[in-house]
C-alpha atoms as a PDB file:
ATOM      1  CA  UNK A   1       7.515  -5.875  10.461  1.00  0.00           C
ATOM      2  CA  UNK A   2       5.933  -2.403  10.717  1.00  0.00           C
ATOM      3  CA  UNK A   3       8.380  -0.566  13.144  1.00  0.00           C
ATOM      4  CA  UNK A   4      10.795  -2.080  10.392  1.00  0.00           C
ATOM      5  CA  UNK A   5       8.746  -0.395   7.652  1.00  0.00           C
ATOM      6  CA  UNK A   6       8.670   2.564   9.334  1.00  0.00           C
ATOM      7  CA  UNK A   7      11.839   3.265  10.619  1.00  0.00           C
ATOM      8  CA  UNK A   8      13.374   5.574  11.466  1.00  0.00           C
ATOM      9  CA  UNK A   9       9.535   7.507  12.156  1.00  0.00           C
ATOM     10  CA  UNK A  10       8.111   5.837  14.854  1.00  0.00           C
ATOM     11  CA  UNK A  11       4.729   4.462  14.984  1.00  0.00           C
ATOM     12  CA  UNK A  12       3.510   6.723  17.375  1.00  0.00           C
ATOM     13  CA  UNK A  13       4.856   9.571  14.716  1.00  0.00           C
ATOM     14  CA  UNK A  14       3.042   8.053  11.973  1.00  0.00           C
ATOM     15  CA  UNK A  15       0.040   7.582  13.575  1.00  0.00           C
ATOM     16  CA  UNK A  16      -0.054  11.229  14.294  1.00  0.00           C
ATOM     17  CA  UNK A  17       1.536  12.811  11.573  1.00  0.00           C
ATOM     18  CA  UNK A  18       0.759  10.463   8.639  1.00  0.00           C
ATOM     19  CA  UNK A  19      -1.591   8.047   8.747  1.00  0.00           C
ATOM     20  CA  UNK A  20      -4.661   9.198   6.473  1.00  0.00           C
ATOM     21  CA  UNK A  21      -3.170  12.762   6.603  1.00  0.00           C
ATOM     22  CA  UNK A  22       0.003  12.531   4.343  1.00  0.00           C
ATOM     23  CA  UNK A  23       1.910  10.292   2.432  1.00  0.00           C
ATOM     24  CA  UNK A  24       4.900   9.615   4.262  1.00  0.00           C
ATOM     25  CA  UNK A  25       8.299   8.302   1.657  1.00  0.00           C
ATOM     26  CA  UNK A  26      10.888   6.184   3.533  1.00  0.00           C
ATOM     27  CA  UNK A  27      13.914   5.580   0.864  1.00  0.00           C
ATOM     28  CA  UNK A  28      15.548   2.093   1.195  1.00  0.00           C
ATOM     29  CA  UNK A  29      18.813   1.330   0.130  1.00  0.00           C
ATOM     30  CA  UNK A  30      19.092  -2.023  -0.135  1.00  0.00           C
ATOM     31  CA  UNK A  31      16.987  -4.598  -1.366  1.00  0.00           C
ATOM     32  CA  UNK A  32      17.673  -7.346   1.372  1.00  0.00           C
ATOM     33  CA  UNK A  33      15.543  -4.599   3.612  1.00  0.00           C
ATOM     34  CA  UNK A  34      12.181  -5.751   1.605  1.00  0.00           C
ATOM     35  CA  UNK A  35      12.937  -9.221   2.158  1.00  0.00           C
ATOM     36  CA  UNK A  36       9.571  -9.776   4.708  1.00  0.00           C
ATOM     37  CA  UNK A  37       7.931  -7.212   2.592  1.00  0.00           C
ATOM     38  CA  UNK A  38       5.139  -9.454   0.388  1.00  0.00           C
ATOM     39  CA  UNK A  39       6.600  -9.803  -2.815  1.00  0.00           C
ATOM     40  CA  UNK A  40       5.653  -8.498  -6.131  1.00  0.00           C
ATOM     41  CA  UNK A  41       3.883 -11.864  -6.657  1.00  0.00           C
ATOM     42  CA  UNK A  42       1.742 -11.539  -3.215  1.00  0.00           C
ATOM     43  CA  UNK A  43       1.151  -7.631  -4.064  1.00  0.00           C
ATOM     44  CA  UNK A  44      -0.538  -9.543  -7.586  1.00  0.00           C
ATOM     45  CA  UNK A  45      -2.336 -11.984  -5.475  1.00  0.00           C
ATOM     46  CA  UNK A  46      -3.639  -8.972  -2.855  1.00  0.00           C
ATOM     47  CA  UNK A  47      -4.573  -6.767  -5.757  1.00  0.00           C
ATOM     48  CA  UNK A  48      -6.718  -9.399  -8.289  1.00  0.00           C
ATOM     49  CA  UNK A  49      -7.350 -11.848  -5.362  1.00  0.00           C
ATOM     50  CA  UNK A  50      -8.977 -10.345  -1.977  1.00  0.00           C
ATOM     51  CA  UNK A  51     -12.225  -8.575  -1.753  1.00  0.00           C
ATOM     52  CA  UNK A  52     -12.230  -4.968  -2.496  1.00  0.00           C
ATOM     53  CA  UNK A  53     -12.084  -2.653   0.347  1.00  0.00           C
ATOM     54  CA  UNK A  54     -15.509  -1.226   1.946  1.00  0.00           C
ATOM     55  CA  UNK A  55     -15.518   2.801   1.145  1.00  0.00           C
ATOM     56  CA  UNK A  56     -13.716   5.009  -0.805  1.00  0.00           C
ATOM     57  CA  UNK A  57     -10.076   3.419  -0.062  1.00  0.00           C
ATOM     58  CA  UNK A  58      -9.852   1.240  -3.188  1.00  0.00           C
ATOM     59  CA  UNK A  59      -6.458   0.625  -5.578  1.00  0.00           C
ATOM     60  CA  UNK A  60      -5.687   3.578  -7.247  1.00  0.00           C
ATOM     61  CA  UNK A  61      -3.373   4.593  -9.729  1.00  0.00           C
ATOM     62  CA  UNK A  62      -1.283   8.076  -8.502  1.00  0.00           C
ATOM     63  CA  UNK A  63       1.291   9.901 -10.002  1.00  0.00           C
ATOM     64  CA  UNK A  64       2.772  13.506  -8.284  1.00  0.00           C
ATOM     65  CA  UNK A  65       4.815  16.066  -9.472  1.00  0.00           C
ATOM     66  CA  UNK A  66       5.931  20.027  -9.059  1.00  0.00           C
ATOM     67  CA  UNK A  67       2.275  20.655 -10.298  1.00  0.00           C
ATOM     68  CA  UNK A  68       0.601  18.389  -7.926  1.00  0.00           C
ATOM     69  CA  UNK A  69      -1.146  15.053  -7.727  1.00  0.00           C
ATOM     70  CA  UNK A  70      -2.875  12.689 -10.540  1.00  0.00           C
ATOM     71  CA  UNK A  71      -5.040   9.849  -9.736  1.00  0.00           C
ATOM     72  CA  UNK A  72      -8.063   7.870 -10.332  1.00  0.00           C
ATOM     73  CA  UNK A  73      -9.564   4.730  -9.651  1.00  0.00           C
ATOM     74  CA  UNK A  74      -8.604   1.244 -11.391  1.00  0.00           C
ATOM     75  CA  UNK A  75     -10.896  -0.083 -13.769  1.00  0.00           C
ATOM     76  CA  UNK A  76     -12.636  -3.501 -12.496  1.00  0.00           C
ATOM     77  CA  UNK A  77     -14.400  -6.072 -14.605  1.00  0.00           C
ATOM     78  CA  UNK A  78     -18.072  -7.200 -13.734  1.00  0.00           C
ATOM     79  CA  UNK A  79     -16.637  -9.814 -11.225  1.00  0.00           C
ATOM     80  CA  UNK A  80     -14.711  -7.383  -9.823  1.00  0.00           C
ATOM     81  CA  UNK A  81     -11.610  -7.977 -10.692  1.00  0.00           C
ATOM     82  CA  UNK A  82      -8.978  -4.872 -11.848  1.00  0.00           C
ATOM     83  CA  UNK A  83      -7.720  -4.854 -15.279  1.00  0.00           C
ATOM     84  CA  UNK A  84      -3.839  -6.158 -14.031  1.00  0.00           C
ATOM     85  CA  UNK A  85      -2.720  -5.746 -17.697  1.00  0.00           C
ATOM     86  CA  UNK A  86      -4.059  -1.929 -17.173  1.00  0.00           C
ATOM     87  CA  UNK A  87      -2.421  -1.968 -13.853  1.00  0.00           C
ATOM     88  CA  UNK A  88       1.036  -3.062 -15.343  1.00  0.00           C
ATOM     89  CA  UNK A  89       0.928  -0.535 -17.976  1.00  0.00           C
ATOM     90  CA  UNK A  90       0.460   2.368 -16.156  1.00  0.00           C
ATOM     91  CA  UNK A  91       3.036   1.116 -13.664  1.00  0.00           C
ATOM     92  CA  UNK A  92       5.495   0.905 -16.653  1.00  0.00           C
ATOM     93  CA  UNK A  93       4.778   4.428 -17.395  1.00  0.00           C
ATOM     94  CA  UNK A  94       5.754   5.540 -13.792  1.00  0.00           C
ATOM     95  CA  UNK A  95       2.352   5.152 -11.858  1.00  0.00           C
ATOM     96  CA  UNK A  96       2.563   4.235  -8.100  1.00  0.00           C
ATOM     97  CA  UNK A  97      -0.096   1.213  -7.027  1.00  0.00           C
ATOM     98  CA  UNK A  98      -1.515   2.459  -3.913  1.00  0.00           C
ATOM     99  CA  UNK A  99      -2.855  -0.627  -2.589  1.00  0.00           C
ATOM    100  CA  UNK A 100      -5.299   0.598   1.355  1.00  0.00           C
ATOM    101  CA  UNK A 101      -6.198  -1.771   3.966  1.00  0.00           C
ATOM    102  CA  UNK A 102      -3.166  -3.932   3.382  1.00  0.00           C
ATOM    103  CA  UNK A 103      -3.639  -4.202   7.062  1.00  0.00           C
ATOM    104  CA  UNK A 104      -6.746  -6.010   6.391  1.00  0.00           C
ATOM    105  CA  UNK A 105      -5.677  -8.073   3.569  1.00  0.00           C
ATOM    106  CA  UNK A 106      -2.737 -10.001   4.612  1.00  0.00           C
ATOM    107  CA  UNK A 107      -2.021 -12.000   6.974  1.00  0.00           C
ATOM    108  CA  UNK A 108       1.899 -11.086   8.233  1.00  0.00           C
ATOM    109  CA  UNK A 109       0.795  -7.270   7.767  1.00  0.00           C
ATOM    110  CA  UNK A 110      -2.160  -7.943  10.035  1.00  0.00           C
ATOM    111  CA  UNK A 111      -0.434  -9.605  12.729  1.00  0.00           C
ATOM    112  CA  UNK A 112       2.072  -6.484  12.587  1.00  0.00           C
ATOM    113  CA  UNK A 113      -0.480  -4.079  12.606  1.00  0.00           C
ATOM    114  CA  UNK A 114      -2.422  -5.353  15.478  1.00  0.00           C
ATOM    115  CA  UNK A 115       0.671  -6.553  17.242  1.00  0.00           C
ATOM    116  CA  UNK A 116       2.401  -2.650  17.297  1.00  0.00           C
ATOM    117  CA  UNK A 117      -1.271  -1.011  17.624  1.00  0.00           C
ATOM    118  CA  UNK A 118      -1.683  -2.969  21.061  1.00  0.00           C
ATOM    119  CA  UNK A 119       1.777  -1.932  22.255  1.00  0.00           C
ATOM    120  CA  UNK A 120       0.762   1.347  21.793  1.00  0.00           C
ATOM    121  CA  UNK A 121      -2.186   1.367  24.097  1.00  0.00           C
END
């Protein structure tokens, strides 16, 4: 799934060039592309369900334009949960849910991950 993701950089590329140094923006045409993707329903369950991230790489809200880049920190309740109805909102309003570690947080991205980072070795 992630050479598929990536495509047409490879991995090798976005190791070196993007990953946590730049965004990197991949346009996709068609929707049957996303079909292994998780859905917007598992992106729900990753966001309010699994444990927060250790560190500063939490879900963030981030918007960018011509004058640069917005962002901060969602809001979480005192059982840690983010405020989804907050979430949804600012989405509506043209935020972009960066969600880190997806890697770490479900399963078919895992497997993908590890499987293309030990082909690289």
């Amino acid at each position: 799934m992630l050479p598929q993701l990536l495509y047409p950089y490879s991995l090798a590329t976005f190791r070196s060039e993007y990953w946590e140094k730049q965004p990197l923006y991949v346009a996709r045409p068609l929707p049957e592309w996303c079909r292994e993707m998780p859905s917007l329903d598992d992106l729900d369950a990753i966001i309010n369900l699994t444990s927060l991230p250790e560190g500063p790489y939490k879900e963030l809200l981030i918007r960018a334009d011509a004058y640069g880049v917005e962002n901060y920190n969602v809001e979480r309740g005192p059982d840690g949960r983010p405020d989804m109805s907050a979430i949804y909102r600012a989405y509506a309003r043209g935020w972009t849910i960066v969600v880190y570690n997806l890697h770490r947080r479900w399963n078919s991205v895992a497997i993908a991950w590890h499987h293309s980072a030990c082909t690289l070795q």
